[in-house]
Protein backbone atom coordinates (compact mmCIF):
# COMPACT_ATOMS: atom_id res chain seq x y z
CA UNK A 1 -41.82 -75.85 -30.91
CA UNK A 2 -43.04 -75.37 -27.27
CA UNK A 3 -40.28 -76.19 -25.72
CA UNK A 4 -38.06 -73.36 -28.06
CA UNK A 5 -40.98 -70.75 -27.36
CA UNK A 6 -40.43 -71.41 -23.25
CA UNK A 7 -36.76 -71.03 -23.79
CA UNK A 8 -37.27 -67.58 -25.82
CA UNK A 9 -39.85 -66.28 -22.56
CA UNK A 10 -37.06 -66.87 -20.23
CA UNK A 11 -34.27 -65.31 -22.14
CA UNK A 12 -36.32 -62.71 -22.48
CA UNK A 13 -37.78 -62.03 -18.54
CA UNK A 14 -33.39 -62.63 -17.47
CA UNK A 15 -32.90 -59.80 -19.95
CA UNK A 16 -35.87 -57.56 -18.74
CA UNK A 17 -34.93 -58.25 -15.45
CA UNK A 18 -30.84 -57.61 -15.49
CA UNK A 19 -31.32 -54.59 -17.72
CA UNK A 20 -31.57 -52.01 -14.75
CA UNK A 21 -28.24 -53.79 -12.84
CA UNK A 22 -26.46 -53.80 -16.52
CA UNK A 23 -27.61 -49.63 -16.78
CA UNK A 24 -26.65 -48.62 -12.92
CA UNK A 25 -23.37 -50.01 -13.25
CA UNK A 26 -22.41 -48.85 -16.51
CA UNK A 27 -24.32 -45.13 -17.26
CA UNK A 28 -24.76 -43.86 -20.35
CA UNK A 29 -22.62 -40.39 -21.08
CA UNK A 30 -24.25 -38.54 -23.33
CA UNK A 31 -22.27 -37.32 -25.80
CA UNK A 32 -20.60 -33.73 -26.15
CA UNK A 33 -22.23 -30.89 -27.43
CA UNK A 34 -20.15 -29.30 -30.29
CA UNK A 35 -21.40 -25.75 -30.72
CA UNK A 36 -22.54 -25.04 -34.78
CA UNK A 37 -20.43 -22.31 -36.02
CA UNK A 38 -21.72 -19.11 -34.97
CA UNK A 39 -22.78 -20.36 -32.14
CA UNK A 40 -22.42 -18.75 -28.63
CA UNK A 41 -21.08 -20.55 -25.53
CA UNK A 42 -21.07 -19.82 -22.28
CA UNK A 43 -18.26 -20.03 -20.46
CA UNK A 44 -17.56 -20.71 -16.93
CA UNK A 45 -16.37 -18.02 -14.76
CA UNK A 46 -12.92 -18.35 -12.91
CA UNK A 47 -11.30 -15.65 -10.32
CA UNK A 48 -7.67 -15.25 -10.47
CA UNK A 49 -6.18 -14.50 -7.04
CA UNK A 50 -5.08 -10.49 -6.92
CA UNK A 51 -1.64 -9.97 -7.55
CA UNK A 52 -0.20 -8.10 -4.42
CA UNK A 53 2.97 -6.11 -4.51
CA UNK A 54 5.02 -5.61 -1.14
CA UNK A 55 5.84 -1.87 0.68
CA UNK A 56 8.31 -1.95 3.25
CA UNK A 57 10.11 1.04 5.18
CA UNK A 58 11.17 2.03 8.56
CA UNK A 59 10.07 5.07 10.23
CA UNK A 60 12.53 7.17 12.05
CA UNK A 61 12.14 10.34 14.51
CA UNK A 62 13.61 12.92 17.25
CA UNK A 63 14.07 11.03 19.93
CA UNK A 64 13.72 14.11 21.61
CA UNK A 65 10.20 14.16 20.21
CA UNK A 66 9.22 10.52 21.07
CA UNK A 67 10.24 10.66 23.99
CA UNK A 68 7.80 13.70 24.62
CA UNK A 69 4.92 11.39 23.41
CA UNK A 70 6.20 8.04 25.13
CA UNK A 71 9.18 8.39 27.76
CA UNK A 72 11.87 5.77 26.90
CA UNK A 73 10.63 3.84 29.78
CA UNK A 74 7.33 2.38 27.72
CA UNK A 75 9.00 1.36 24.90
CA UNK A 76 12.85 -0.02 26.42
CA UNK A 77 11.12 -3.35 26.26
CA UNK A 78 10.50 -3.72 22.74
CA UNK A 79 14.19 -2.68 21.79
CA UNK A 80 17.38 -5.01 22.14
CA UNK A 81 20.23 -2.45 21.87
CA UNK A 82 19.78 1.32 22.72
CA UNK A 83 15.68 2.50 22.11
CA UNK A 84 15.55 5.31 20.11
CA UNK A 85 19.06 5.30 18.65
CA UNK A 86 19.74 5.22 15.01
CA UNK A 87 21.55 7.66 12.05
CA UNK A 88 21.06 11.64 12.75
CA UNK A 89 20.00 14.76 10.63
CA UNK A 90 22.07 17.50 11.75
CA UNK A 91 19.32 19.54 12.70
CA UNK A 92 17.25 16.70 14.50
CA UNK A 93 20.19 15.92 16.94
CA UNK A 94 19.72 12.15 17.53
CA UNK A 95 16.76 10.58 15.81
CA UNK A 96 15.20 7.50 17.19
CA UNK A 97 13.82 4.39 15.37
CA UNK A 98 9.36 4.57 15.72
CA UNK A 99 8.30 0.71 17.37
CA UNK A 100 5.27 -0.56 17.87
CA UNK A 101 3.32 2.61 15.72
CA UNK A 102 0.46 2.41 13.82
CA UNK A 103 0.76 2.57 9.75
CA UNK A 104 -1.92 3.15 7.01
CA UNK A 105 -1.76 3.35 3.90
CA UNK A 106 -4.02 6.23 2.28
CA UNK A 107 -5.47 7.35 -1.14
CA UNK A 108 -4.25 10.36 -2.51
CA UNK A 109 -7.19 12.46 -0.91
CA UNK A 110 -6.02 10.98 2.32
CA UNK A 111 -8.92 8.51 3.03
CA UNK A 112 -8.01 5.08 3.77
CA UNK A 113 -7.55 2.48 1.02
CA UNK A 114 -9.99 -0.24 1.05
CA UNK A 115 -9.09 -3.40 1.67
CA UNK A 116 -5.86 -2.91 3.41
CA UNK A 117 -5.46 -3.06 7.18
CA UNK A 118 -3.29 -1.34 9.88
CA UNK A 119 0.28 -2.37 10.49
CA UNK A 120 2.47 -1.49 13.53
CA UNK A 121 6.40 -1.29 13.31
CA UNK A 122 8.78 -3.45 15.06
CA UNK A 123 11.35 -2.16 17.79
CA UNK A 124 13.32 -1.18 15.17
CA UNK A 125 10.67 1.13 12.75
CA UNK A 126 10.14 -1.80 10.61
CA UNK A 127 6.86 -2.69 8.24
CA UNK A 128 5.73 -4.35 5.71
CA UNK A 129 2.37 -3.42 3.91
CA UNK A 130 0.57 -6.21 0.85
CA UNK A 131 -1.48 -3.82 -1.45
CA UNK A 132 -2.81 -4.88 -4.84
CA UNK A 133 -0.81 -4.48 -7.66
CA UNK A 134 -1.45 -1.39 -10.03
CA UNK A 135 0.10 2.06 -11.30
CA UNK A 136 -0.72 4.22 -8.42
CA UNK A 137 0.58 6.38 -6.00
CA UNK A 138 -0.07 5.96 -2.01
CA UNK A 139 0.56 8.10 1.12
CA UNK A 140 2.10 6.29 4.16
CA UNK A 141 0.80 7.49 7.04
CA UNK A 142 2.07 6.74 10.88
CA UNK A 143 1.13 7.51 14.20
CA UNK A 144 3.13 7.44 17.65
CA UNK A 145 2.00 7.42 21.07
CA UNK A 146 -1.20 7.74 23.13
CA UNK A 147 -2.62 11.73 23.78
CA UNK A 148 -0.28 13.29 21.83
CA UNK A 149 0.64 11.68 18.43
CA UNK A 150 3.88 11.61 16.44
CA UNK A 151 2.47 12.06 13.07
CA UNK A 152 5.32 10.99 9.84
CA UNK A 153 4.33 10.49 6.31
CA UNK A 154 5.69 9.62 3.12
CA UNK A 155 4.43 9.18 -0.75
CA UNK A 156 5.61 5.54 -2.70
CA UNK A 157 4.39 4.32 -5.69
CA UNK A 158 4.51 0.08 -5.39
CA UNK A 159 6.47 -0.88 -8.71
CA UNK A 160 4.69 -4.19 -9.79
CA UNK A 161 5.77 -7.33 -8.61
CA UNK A 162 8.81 -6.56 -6.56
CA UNK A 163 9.34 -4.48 -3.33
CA UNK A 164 8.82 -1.14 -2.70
CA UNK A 165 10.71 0.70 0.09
CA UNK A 166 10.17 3.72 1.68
CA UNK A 167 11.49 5.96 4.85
CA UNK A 168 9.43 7.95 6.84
CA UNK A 169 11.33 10.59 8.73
CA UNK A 170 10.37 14.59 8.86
CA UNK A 171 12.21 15.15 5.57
CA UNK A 172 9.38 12.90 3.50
CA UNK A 173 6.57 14.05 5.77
CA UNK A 174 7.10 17.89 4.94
CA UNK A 175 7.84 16.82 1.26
CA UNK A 176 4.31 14.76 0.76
CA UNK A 177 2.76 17.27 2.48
CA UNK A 178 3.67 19.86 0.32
CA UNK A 179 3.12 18.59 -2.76
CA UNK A 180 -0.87 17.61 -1.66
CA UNK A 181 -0.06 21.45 -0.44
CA UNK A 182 0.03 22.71 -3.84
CA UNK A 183 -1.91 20.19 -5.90
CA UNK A 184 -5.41 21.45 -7.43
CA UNK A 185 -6.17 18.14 -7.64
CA UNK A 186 -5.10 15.35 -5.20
CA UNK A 187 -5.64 12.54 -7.84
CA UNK A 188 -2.69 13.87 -9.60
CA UNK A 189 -0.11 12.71 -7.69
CA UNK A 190 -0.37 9.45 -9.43
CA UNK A 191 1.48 11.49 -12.15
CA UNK A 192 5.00 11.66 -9.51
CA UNK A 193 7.39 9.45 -9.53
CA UNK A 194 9.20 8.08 -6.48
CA UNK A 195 12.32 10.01 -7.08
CA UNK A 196 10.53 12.41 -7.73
CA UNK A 197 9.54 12.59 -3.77
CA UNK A 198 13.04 11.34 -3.16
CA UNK A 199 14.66 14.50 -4.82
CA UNK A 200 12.50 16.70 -2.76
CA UNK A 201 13.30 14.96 0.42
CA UNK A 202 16.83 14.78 -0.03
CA UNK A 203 16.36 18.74 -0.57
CA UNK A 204 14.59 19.24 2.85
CA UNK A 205 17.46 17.22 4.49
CA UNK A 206 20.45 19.13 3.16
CA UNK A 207 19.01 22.35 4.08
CA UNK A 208 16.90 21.38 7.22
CA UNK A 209 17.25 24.25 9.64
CA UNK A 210 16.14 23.89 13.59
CA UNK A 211 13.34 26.27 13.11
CA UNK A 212 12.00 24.24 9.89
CA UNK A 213 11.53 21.35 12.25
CA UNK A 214 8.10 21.12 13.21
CA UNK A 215 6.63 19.44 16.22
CA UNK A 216 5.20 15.96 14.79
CA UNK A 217 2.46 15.49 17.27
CA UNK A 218 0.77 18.99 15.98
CA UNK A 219 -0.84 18.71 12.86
CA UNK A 220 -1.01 22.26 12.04
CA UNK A 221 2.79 22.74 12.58
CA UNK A 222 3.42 20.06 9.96
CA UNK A 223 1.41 22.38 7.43
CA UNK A 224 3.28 25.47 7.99
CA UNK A 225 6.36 23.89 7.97
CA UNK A 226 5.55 22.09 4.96
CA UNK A 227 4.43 25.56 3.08
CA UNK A 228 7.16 27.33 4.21
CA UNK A 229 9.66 25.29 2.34
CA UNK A 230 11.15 27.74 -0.24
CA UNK A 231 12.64 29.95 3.12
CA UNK A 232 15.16 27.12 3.86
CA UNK A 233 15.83 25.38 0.51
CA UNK A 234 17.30 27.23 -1.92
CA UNK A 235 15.19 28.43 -5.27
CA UNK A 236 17.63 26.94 -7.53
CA UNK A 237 17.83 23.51 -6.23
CA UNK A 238 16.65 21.03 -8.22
CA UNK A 239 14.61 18.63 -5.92
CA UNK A 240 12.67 21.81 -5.29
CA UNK A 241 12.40 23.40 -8.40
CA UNK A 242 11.61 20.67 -10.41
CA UNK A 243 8.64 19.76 -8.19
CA UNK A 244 7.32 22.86 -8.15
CA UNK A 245 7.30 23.21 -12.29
CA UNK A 246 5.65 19.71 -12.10
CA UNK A 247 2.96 21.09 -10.00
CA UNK A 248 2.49 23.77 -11.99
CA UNK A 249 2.07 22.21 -15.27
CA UNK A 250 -0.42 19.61 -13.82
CA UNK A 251 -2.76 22.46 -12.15
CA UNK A 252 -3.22 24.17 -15.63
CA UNK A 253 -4.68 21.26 -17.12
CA UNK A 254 -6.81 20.33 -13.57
CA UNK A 255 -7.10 23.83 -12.76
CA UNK A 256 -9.07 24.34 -9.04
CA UNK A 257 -13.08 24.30 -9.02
């Protein structure tokens, strides 16, 4: 009987003593909780990377006016063919691809949108802008040269995941302009299309006179041009006219303060 109570004391002190090896190596999980219906749980919080949608264009110019701003000489190194040289508009005379310029995308009210840096062209008037994805229209704004600077803009609306491409030549700059001209409200040119933009541009270009050309480096000359339209395109053509009834309809409803 004393020999089976000494065996039973040192079963017991090997168990005592191996029980905190046996537990390290082999932790208890405790088991799941399983919410009670009606029950709230909280969930963990995830962030989804943006979706980004792609703007690219090329920005073209009178090479007559670039080279007022920056003499062939400073940029001939950035091109590999001819600097300068590209497709005409009868009243520009030779127009000139725009390297190494700055580009910004703007808001409607022509403040920069956050979030989305500078670009510059390539030697030949190449970009490529990432903005998030949404419904919304932009203005892209460039700018040529040192002192004096070549302004161009145009107005896209990124379609959703694909590529949106745009020009910017004086045609689109004197169209964006005057359609924020007109506008009572700047916020409403999310309500254009771009062919919308596109018929009005293609409107300045057929009619584009020499005097309608304004100097690109003067900002002030770009607004007069721009609200001088209807004395070189026609009343009745459509890119025109169908803007302007646009315009009108949105200003009743967002009439001016």
């Amino acid at each position: 009987m004393a020999f089976e109570r000494r065996i039973h004391r040192t079963i017991l002190a090997a168990t005592l003593t191996c029980a905190p090896l046996a537990l390290a190596a082999c932790p208890l999980t405790p088991p799941a909780q399983v919410p009670t219906a009606g029950a709230s749980v909280a969930l963990v919080a995830t962030t989804a990377p943006a979706k980004l949608t792609v703007i690219e264009g090329v920005a073209v110019a009178p090479i007559s006016q670039l080279t007022t701003v920056a003499p062939l000489t400073t940029v001939a190194p950035l091109t590999t063919v001819a600097p300068y040289r590209t497709a005409s508009v009868t009243a520009l005379g030779g127009q000139g691809y725009v390297p190494n310029a700055r580009v910004r995308l703007l808001n409607p009210d022509l403040t920069p949108v956050a979030g989305v840096g500078e670009v510059l062209t390539d030697s030949l008037g190449r970009f490529k802008i990432e903005v998030p994805a949404g419904d919304r229209a932009y203005v892209v704004r460039l700018e040529f040269g040192d002192t004096d600077k070549v302004s161009l803009s145009a107005f896209v609306k990124p379609a959703p995941e694909t590529t949106s491409t745009v020009t910017l030549d004086v045609p689109s700059t004197l169209a964006i302009t005057h359609v924020l001209q007109q506008l009572a409200d700047p916020a409403e040119l999310d309500s254009f299309s771009n062919d919308d933009l596109k018929k009005l541009s293609e409107a300045i270009a057929a009619h584009l006179v020499e005097d309608a050309v304004p100097k690109l480096w003067v900002p002030a000359e770009i607004d007069e041009k721009a609200q001088q339209l209807g004395t070189f395109v026609p009343a009745e053509d459509a890119g025109l006219t169908e803007i302007t009834q646009k315009i009108e309809n949105l200003n009743q409803t967002s009439p001016s303060p």
